[in-house]
C-alpha atoms as a PDB file:
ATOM      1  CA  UNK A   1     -10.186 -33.102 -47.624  1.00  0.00           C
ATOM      2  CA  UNK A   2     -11.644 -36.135 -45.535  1.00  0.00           C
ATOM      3  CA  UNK A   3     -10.376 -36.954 -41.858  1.00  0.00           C
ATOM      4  CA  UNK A   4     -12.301 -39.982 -40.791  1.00  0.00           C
ATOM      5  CA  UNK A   5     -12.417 -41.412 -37.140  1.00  0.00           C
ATOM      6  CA  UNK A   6     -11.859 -44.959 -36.169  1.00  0.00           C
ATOM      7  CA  UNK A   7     -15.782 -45.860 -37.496  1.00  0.00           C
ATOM      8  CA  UNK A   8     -14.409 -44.253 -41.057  1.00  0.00           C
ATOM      9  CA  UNK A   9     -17.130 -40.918 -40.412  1.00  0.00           C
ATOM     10  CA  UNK A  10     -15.977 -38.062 -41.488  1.00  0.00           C
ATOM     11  CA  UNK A  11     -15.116 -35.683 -39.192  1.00  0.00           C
ATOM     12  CA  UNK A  12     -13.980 -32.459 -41.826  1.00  0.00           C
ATOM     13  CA  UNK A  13     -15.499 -32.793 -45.152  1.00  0.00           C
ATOM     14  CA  UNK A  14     -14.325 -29.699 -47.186  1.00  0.00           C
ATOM     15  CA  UNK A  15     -13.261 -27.459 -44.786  1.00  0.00           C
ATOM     16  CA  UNK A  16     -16.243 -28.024 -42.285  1.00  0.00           C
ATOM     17  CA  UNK A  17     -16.746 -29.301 -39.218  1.00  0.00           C
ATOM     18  CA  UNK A  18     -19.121 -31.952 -38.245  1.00  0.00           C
ATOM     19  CA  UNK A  19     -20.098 -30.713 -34.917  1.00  0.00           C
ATOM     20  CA  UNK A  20     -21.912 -33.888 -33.819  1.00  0.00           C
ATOM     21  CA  UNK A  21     -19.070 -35.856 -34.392  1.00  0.00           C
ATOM     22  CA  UNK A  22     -16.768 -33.610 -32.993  1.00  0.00           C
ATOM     23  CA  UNK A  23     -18.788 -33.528 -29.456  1.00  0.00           C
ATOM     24  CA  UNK A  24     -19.121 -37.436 -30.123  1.00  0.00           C
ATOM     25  CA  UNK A  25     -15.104 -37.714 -30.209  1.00  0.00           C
ATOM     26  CA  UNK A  26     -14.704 -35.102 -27.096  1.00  0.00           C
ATOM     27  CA  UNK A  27     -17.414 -37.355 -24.986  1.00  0.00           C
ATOM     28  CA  UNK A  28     -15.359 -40.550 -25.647  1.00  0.00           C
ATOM     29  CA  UNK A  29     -12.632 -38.582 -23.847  1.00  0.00           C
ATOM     30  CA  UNK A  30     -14.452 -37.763 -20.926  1.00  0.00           C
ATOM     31  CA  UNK A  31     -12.675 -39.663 -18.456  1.00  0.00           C
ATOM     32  CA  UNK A  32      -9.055 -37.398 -19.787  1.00  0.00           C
ATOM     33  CA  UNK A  33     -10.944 -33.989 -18.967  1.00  0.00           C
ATOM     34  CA  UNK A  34     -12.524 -34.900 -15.715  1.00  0.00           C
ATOM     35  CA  UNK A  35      -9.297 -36.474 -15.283  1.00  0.00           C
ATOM     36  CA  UNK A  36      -7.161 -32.770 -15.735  1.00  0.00           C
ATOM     37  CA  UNK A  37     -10.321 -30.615 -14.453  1.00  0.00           C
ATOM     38  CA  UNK A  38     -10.394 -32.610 -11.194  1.00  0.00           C
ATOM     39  CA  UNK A  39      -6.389 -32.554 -11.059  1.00  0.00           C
ATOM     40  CA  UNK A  40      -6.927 -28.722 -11.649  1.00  0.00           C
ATOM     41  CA  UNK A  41      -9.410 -28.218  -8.865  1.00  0.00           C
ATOM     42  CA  UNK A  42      -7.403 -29.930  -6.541  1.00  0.00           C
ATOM     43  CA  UNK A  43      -4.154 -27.957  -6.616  1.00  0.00           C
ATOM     44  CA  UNK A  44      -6.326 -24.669  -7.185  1.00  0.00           C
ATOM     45  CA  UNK A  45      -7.914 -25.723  -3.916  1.00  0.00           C
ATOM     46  CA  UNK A  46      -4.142 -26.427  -2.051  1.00  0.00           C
ATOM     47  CA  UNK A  47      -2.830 -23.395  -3.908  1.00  0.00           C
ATOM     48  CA  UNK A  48      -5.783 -21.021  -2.249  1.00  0.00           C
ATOM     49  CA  UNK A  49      -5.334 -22.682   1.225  1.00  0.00           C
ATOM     50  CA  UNK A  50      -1.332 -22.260   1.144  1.00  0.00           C
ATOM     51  CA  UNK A  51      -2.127 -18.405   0.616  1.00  0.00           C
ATOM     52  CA  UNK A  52      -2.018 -16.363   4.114  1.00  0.00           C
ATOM     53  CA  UNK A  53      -4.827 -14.414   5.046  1.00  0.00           C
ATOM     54  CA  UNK A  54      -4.294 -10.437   4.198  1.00  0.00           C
ATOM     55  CA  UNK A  55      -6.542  -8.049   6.541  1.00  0.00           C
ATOM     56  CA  UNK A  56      -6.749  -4.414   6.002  1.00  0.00           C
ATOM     57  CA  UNK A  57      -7.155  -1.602   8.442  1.00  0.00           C
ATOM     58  CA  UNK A  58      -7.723   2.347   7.279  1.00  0.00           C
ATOM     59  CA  UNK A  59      -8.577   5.491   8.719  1.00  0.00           C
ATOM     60  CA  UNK A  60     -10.158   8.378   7.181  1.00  0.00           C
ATOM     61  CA  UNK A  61      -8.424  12.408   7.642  1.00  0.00           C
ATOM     62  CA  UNK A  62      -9.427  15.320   7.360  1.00  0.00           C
ATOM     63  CA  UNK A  63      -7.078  18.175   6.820  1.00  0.00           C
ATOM     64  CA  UNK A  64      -6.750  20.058  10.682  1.00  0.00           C
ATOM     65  CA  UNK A  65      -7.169  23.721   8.744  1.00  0.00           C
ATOM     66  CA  UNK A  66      -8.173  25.364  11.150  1.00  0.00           C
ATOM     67  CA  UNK A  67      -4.543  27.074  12.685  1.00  0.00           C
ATOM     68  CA  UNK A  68      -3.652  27.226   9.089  1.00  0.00           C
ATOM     69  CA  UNK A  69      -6.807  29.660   8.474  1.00  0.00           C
ATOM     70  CA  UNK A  70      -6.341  31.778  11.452  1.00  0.00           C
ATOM     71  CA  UNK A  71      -1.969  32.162  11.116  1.00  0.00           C
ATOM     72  CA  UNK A  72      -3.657  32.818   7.268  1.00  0.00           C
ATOM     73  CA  UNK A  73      -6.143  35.749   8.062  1.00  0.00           C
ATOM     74  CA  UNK A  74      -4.275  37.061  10.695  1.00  0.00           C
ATOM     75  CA  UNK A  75      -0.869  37.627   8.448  1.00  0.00           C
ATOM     76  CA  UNK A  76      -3.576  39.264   6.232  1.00  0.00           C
ATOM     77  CA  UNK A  77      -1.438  40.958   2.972  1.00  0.00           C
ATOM     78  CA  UNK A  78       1.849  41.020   4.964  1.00  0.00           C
ATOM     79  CA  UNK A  79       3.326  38.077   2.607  1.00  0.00           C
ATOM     80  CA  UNK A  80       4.603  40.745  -0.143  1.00  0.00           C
ATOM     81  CA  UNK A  81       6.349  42.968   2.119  1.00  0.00           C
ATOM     82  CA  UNK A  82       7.962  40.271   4.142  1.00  0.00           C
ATOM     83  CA  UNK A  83       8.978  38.883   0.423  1.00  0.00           C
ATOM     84  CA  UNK A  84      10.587  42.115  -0.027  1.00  0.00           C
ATOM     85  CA  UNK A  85      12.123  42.285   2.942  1.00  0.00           C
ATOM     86  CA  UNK A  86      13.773  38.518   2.293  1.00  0.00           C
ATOM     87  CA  UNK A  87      11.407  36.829   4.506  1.00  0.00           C
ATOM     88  CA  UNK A  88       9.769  33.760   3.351  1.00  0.00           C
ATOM     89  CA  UNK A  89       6.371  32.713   5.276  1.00  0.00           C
ATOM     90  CA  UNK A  90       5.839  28.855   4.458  1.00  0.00           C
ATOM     91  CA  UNK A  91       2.545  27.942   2.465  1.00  0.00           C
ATOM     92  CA  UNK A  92      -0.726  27.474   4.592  1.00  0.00           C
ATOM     93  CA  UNK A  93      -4.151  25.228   4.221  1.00  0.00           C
ATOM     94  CA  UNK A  94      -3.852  23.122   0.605  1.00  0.00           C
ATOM     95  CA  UNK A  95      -0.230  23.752  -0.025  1.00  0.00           C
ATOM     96  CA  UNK A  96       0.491  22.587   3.758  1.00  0.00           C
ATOM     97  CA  UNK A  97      -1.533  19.674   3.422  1.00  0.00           C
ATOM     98  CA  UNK A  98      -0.191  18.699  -0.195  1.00  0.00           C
ATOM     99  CA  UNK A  99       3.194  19.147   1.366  1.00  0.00           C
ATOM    100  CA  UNK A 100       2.707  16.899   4.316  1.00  0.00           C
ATOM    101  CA  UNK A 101       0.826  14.096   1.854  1.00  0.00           C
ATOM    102  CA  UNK A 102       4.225  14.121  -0.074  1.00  0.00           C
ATOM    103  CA  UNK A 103       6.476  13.757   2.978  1.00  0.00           C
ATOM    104  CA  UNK A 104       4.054  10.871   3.782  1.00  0.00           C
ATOM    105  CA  UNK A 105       4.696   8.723   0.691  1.00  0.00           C
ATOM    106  CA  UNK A 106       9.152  10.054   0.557  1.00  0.00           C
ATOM    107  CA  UNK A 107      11.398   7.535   1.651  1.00  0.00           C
ATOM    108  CA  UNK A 108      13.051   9.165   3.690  1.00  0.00           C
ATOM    109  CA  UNK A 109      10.145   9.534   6.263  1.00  0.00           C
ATOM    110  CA  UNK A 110       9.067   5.650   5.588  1.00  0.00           C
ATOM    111  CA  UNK A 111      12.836   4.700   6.452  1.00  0.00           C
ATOM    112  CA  UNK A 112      12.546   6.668   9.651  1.00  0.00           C
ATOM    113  CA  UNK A 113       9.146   5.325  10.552  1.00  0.00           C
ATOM    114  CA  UNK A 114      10.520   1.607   9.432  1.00  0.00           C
ATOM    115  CA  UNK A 115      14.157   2.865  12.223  1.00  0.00           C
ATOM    116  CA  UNK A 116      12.090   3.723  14.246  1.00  0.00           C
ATOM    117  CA  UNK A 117       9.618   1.176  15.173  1.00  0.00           C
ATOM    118  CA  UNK A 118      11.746  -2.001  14.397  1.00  0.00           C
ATOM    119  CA  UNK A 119       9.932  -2.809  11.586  1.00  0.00           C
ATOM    120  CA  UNK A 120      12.256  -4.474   9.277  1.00  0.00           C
ATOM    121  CA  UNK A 121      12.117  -8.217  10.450  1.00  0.00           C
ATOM    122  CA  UNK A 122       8.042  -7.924  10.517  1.00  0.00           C
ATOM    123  CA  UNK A 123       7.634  -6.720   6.932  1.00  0.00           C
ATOM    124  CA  UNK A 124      10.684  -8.575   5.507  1.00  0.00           C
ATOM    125  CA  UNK A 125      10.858 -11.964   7.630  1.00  0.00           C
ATOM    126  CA  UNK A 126       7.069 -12.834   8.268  1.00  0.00           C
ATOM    127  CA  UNK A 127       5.008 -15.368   6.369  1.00  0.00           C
ATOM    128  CA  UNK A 128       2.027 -15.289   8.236  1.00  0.00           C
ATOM    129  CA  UNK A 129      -0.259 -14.765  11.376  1.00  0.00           C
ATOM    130  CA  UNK A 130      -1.012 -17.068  13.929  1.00  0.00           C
ATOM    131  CA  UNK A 131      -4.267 -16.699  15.356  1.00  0.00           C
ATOM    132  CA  UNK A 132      -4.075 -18.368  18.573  1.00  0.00           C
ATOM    133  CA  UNK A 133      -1.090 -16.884  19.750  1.00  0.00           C
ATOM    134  CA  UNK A 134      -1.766 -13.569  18.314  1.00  0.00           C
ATOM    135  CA  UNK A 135       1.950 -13.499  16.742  1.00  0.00           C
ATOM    136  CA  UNK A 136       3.450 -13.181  13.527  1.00  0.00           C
ATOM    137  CA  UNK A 137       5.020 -16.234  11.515  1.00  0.00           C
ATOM    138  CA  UNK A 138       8.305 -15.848  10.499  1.00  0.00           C
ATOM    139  CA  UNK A 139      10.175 -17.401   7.328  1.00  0.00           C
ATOM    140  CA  UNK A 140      13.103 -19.571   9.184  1.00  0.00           C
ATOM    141  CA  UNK A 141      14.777 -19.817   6.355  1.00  0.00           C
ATOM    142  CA  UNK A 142      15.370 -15.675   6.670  1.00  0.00           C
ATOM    143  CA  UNK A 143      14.942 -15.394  10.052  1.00  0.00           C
ATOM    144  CA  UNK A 144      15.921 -17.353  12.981  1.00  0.00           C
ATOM    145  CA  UNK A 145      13.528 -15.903  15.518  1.00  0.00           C
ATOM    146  CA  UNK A 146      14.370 -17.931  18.792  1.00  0.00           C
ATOM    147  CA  UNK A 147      17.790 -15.933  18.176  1.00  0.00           C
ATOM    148  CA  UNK A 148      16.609 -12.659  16.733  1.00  0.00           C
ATOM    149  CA  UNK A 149      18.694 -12.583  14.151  1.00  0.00           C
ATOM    150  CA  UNK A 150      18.894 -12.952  10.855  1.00  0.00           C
ATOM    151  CA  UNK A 151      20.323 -15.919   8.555  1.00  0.00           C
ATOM    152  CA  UNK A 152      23.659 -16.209   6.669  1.00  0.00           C
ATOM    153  CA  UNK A 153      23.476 -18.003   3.729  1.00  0.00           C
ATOM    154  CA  UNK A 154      27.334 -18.918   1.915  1.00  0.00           C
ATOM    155  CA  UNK A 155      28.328 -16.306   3.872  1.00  0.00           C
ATOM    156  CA  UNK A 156      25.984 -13.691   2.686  1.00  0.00           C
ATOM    157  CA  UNK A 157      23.542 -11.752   5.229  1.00  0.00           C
ATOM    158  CA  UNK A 158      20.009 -12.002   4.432  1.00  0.00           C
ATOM    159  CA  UNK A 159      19.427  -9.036   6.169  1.00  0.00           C
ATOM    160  CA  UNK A 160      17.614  -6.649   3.591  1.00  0.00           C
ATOM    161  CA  UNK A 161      18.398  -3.282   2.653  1.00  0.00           C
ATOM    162  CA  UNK A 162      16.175  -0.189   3.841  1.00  0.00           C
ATOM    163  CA  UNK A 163      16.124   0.335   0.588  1.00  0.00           C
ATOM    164  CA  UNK A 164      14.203  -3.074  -0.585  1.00  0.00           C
ATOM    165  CA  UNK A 165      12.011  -2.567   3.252  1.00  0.00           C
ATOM    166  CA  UNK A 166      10.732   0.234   2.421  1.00  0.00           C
ATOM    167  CA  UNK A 167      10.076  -0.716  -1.436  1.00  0.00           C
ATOM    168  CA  UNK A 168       7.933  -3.497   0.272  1.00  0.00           C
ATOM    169  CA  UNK A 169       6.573  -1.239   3.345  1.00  0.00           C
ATOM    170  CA  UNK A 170       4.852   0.513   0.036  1.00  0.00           C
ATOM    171  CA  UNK A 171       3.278  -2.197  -1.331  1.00  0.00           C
ATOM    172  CA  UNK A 172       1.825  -2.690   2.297  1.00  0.00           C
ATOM    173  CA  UNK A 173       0.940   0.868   2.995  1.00  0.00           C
ATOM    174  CA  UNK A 174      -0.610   2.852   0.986  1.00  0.00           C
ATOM    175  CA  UNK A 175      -2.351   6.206   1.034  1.00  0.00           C
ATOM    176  CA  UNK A 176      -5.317   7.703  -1.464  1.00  0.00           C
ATOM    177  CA  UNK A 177      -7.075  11.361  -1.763  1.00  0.00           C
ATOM    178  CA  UNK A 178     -10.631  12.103  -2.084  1.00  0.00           C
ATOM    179  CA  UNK A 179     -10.339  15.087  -5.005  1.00  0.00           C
ATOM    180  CA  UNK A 180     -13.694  16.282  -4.096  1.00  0.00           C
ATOM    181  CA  UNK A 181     -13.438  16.717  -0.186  1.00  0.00           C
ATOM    182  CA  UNK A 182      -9.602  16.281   0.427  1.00  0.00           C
ATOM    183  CA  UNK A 183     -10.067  13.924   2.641  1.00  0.00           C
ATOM    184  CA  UNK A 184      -7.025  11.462   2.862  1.00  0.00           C
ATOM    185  CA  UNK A 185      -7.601   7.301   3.229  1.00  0.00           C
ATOM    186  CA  UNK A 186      -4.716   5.665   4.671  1.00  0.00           C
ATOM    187  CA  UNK A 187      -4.448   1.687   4.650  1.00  0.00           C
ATOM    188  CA  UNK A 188      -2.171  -0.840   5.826  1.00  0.00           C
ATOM    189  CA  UNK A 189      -2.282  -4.620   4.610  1.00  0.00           C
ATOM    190  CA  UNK A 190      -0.430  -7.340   7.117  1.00  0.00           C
ATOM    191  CA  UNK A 191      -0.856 -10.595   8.098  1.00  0.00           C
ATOM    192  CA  UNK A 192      -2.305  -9.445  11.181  1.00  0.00           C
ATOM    193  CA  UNK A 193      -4.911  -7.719  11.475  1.00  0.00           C
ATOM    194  CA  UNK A 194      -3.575  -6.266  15.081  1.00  0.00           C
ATOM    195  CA  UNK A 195      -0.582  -4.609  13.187  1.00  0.00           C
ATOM    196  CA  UNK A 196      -2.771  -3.474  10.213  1.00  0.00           C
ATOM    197  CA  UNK A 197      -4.191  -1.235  12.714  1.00  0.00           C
ATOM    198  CA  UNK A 198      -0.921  -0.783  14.788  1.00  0.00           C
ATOM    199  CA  UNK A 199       0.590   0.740  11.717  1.00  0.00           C
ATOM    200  CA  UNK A 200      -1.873   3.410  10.396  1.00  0.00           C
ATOM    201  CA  UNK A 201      -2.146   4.452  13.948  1.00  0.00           C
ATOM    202  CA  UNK A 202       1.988   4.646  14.087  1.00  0.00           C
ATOM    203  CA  UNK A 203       1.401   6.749  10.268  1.00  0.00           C
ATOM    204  CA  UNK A 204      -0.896   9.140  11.517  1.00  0.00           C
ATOM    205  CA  UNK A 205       0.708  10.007  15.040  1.00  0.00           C
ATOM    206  CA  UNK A 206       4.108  10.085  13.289  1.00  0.00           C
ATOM    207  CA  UNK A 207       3.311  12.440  10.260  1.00  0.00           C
ATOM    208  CA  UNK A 208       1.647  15.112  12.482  1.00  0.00           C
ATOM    209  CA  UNK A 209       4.667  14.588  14.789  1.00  0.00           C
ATOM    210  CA  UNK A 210       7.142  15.327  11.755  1.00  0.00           C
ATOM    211  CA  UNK A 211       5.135  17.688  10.506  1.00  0.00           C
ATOM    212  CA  UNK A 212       4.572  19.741  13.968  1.00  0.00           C
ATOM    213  CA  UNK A 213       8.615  19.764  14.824  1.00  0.00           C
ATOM    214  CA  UNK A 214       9.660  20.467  11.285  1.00  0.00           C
ATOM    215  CA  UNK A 215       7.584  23.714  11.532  1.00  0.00           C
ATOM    216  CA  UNK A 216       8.769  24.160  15.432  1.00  0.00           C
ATOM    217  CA  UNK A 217      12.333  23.784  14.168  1.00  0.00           C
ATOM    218  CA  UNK A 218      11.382  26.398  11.466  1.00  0.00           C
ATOM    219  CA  UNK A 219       9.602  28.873  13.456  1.00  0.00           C
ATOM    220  CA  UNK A 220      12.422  28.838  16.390  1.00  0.00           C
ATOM    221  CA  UNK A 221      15.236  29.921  13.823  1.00  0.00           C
ATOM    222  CA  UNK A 222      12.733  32.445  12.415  1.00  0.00           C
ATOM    223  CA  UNK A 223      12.322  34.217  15.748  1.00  0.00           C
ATOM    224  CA  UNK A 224      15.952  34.268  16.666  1.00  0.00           C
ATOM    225  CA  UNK A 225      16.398  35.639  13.178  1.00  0.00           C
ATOM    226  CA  UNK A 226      13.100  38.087  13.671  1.00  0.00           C
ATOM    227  CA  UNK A 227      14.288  39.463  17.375  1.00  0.00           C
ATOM    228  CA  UNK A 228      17.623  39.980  15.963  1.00  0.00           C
ATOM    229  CA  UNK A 229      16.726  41.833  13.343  1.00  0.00           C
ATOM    230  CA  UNK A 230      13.436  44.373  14.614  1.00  0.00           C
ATOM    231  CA  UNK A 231      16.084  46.114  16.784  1.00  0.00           C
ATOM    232  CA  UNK A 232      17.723  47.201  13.617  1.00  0.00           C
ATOM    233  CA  UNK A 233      15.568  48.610  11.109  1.00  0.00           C
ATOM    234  CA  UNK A 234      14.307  52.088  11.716  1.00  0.00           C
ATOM    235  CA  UNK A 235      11.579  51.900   9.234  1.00  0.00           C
ATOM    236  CA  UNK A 236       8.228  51.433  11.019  1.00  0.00           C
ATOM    237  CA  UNK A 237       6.192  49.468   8.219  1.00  0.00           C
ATOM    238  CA  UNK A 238       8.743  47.090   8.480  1.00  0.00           C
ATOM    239  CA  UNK A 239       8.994  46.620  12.162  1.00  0.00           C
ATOM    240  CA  UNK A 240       5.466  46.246  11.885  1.00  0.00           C
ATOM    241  CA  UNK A 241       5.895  42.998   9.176  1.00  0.00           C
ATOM    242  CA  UNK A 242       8.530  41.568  11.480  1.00  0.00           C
ATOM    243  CA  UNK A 243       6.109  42.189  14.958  1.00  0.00           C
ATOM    244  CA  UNK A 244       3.610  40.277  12.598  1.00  0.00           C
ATOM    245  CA  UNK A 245       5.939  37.713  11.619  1.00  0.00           C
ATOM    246  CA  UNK A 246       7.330  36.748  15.263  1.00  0.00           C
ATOM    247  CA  UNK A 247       3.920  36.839  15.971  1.00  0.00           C
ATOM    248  CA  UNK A 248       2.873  34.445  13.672  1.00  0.00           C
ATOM    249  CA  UNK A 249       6.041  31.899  14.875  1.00  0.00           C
ATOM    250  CA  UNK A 250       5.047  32.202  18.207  1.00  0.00           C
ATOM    251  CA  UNK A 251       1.759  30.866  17.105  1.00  0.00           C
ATOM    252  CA  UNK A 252       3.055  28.216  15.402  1.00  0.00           C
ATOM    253  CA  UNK A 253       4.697  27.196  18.662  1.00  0.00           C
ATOM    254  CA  UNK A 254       1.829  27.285  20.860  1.00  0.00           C
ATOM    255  CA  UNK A 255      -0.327  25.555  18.536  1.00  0.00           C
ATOM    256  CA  UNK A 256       2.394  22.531  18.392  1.00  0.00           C
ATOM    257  CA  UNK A 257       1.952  22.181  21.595  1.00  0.00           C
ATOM    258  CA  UNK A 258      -2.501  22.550  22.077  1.00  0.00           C
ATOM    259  CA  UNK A 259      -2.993  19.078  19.846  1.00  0.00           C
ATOM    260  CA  UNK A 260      -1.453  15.853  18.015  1.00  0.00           C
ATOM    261  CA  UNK A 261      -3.988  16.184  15.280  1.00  0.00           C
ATOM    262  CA  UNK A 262      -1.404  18.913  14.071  1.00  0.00           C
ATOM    263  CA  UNK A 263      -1.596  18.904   9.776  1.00  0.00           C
ATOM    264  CA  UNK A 264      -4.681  15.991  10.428  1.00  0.00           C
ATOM    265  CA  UNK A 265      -7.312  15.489  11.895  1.00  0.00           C
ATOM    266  CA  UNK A 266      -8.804  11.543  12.201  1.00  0.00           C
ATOM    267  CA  UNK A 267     -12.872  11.468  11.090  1.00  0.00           C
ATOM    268  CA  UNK A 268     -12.721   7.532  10.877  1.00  0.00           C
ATOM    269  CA  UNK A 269     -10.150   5.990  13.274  1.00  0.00           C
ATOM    270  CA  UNK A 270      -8.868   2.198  12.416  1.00  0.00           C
ATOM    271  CA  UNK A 271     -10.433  -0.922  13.642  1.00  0.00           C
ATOM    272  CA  UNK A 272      -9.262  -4.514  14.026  1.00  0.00           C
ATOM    273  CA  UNK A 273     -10.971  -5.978  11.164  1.00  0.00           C
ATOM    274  CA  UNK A 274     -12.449  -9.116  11.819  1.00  0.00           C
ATOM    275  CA  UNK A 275     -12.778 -10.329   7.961  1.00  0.00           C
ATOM    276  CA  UNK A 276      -9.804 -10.453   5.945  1.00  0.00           C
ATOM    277  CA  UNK A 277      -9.162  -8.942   2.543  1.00  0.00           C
ATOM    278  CA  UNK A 278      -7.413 -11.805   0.530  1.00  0.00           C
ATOM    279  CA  UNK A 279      -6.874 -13.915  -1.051  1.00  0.00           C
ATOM    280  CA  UNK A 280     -10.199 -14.733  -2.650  1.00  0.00           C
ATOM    281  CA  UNK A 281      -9.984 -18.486  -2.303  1.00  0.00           C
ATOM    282  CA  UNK A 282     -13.543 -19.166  -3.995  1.00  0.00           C
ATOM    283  CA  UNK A 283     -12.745 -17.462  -6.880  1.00  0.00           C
ATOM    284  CA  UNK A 284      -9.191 -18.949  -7.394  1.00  0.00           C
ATOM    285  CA  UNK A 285     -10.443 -22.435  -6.918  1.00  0.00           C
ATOM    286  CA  UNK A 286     -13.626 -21.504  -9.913  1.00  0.00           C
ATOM    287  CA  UNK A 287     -10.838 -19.785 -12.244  1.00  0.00           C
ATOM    288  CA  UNK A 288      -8.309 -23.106 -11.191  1.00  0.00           C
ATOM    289  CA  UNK A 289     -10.623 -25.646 -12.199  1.00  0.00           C
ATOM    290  CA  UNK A 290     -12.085 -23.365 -15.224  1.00  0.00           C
ATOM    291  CA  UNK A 291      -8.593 -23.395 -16.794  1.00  0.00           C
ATOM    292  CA  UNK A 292      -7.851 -26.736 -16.041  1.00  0.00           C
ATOM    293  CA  UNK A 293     -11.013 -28.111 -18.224  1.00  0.00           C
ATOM    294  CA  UNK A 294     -10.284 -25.615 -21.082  1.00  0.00           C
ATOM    295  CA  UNK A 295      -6.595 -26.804 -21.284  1.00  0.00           C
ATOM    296  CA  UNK A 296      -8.141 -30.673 -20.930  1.00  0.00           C
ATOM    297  CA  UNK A 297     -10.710 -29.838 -23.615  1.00  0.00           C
ATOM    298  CA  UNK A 298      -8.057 -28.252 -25.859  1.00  0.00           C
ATOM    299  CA  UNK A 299      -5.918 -31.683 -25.269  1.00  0.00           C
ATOM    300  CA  UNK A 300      -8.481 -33.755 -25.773  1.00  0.00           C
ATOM    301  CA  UNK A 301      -8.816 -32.524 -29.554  1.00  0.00           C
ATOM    302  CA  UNK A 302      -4.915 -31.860 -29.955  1.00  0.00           C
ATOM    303  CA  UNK A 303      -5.386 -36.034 -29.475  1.00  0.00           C
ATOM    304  CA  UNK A 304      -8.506 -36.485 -31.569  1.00  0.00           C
ATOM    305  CA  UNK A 305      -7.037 -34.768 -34.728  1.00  0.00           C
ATOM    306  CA  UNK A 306      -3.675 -36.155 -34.360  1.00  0.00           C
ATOM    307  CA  UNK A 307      -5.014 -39.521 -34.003  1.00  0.00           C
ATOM    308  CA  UNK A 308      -7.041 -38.874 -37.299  1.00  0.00           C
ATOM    309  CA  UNK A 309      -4.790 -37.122 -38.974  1.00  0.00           C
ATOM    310  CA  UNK A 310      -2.143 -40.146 -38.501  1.00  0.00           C
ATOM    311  CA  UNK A 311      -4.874 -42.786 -39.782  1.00  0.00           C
ATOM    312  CA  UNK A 312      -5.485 -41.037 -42.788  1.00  0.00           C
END
């Protein structure tokens, strides 16, 4: 089998390639792939610029153990006989903290945090940050936000669901555990870095807040139960459990009220970061123009061996 160029050389002789030639045929064609691998580099370069700037703020907790350990030691083995008695004591230390990492990451705290701070229209409606005025951009064709209000499109609201916010909120905020220490890294990822930090502040005051009056809430209906109930039993190990017990609620109570840092404590509090996390506009524009020569290259021969395929 013999494909021969314009200059009748051979370019495939039996199944083989004549390298020279080939390179030959692809430098005669350099003006097509600087052509496409400048084209390439040039709308990699004004696709990395259209991307918004993505900063990242964290902060690092620490479990706040220590009311867990005391409440622990000081209920000592009194968990079986309040068991029997049909009194449940709530789990303490790793169980409390796994507890309070899953209400973190449910919906429905995320669509109470989202209620509660008006955060819809920033993570749904905004497009951007603008630096100079220290405010968010917002997509007008979402958002009108001269009015406050969203659009209506052919007589559809483009207001979103809480269901599709907080499906976004998560790709946004995010949470991680350290298995070997315990410690727990939460991040947020705006458009601003102002509100990255805004928001794992907001996180961390609001899940020790939830936390603390879920187990307030808890412990008051215990002791109205408890006081009821010591009155009426006769035997004295069991008054003793329930003394224990209302003890135990009235610490819970107190120590509600002695600190925020209620289920955690911060070690590494968030910043305003001052170098953004994305996009990565060098390495977009490298891969860009990259892919733009190896799909110029790859037409470049597509034409060689069509050309020679159709003269032969």
């Amino acid at each position: 089998v013999y494909i021969l160029d314009d200059n009748n050389k051979s370019l495939i002789n039996e199944g083989e390639i004549d390298l020279l030639q080939l390179i030959t045929e692809l430098w005669n064609k350099k003006a097509l792939i600087i052509f496409l691998t400048t084209i390439a580099a040039i709308i990699s370069v004004l696709y990395s610029l259209s991307l918004p700037n993505i900063y990242r703020s964290q902060a690092l907790l620490a479990p706040a153990d220590s009311q867990s350990q005391g409440m622990s030691s000081s209920l000592g083995g009194l968990s079986s006989i309040a068991g029997i008695a049909g009194i449940s004591i709530p789990g303490t230390g790793d169980a409390k903290k796994t507890e309070a990492i899953a209400i973190l990451n449910s919906h429905q705290f995320l669509e109470e945090f989202i209620n509660s701070h008006n955060l819809v229209v920033p993570i749904m409606a905004s497009k951007g940050w603008d630096k100079e005025s220290n405010k968010l951009i917002f997509n007008e064709k979402l958002y009108d936000a001269q009015k406050n209000q969203w659009l209506v499109k052919d007589g559809k609201d483009l207001k979103p669901s809480i269901q599709e916010t907080v499906k976004k909120f998560r790709l946004m905020v995010s949470s991680s555990v350290d298995k070997k220490n315990g410690y727990l890294l939460i991040f947020a990822d705006t458009y601003s870095p102002y509100i990255s930090k805004q928001w794992v502040e907001l996180l961390i005051v609001d899940i020790n807040k939830y936390i603390m009056e879920a187990d307030v809430e808890r412990a008051e209906k215990s002791l109205e139960y408890l006081n009821s109930q010591i009155n009426q039993t006769a035997i004295p190990e069991l008054k003793q459990v329930v003394a224990q017990l209302i003890k135990k609620e009235q610490q819970t109570i107190m120590l509600s009220q002695s600190s925020p840092e209620y289920i955690f404590k911060v070690i590494d509090r968030p910043i305003v970061p001052e170098l953004k996390l994305s996009p990565k506009r060098a390495i977009i524009c490298i891969v860009g123009t990259i892919t733009g020569f190896l799909i110029a290259v790859a037409l470049a021969l597509a034409l060689i061996f069509r050309r020679q395929v159709i003269t032969t």
